[in-house]
Protein backbone atom coordinates (compact mmCIF):
# COMPACT_ATOMS: atom_id res chain seq x y z
CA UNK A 1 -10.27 -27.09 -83.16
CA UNK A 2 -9.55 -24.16 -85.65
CA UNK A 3 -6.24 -23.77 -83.83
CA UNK A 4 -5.17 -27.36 -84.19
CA UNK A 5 -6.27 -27.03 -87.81
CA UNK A 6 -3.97 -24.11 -88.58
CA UNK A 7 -0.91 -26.02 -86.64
CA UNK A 8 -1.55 -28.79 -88.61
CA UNK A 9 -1.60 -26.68 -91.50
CA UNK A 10 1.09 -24.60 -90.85
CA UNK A 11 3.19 -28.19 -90.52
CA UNK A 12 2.29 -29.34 -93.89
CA UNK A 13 3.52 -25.90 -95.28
CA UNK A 14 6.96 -26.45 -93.36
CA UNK A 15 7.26 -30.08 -94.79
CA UNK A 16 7.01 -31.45 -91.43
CA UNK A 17 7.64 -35.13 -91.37
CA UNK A 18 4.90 -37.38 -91.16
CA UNK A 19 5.51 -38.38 -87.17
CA UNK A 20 5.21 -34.62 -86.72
CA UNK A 21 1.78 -34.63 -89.06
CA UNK A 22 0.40 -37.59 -87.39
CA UNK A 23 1.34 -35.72 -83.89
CA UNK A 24 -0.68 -33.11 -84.75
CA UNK A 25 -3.61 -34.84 -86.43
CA UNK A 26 -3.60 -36.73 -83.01
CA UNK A 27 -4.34 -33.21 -81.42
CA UNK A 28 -7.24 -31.99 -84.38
CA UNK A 29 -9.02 -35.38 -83.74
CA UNK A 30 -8.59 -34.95 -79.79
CA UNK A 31 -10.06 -31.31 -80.44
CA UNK A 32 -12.82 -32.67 -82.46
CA UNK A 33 -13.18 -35.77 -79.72
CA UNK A 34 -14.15 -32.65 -76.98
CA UNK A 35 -16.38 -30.69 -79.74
CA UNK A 36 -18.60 -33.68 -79.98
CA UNK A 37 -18.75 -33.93 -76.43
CA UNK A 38 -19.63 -30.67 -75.48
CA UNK A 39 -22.31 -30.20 -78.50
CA UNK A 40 -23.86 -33.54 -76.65
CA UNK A 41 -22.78 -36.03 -79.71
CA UNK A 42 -21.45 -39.59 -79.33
CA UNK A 43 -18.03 -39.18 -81.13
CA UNK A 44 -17.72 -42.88 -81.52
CA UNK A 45 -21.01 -43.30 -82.79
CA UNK A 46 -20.47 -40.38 -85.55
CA UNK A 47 -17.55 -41.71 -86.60
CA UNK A 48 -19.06 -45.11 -87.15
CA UNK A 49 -22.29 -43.57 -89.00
CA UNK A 50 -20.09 -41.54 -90.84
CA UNK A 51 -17.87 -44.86 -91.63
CA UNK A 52 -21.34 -46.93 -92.53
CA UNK A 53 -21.89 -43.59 -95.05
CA UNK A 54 -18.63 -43.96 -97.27
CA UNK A 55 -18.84 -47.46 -97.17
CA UNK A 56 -22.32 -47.70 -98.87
CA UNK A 57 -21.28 -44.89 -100.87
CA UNK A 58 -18.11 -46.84 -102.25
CA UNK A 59 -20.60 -49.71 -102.91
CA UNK A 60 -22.36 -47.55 -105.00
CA UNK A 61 -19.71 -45.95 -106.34
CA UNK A 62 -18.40 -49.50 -107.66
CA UNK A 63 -21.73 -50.57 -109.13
CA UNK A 64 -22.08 -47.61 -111.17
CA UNK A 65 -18.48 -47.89 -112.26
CA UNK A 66 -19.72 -51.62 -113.44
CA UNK A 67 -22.61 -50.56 -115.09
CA UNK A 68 -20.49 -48.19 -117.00
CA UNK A 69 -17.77 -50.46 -117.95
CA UNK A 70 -15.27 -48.69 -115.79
CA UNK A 71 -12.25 -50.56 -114.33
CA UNK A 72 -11.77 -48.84 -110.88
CA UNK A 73 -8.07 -49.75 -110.66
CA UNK A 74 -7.37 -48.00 -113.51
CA UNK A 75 -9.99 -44.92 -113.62
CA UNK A 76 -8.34 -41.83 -113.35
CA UNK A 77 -8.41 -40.07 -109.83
CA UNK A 78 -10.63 -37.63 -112.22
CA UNK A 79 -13.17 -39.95 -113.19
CA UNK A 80 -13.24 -41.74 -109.41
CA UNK A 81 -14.03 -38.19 -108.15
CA UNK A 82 -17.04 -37.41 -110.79
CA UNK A 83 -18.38 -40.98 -109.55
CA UNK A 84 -17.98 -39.86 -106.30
CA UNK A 85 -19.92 -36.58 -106.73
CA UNK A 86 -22.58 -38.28 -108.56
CA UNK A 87 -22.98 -40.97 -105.92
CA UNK A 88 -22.64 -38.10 -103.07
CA UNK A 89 -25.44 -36.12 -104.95
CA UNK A 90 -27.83 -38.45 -105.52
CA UNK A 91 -27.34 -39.47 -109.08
CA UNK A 92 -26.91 -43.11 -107.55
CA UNK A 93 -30.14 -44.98 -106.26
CA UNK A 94 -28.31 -46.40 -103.95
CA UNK A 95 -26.07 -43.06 -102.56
């Protein structure tokens, strides 16, 4: 997995098109795919908890952007990513 990572990497540094990214993406996820397998982990069912997770965490992340009088589609990546920490830490209810 760490060796996919740095190929991956090491594409991204050589501006690598994005067929040739998405190639090797293909081979991180396949590498984490086997990890989860041998560590005795449903992939398919981590992915879908850790789906479930951002979802109810971009819920929350919209409510408190209401409560605050924040337009999401035109907050600042800034200001999406302190909501997001908030929510992520626990300064949410809901997160």
């Amino acid at each position: 997995m760490r060796e996919e990572l740095r190929e991956l990497e090491r594409e991204i540094e050589q501006g690598a098109t994005p067929e040739e990214i998405a190639g090797e993406i293909g081979d991180l996820l396949f590498a984490v795919v086997n990890l989860a397998r041998k560590l005795g982990s449903d992939p398919r069912a981590a992915l879908e908890r850790a789906n479930a997770k951002f979802a109810e965490r971009f819920r929350a992340i919209e409510r408190l952007a209401a409560e605050r009088g924040i337009d999401m589609a035109r907050a600042s990546l800034e200001e999406l990513d302190a909501l997001w920490d908030e929510v992520k830490s626990g300064g949410d209810a809901q997160g």
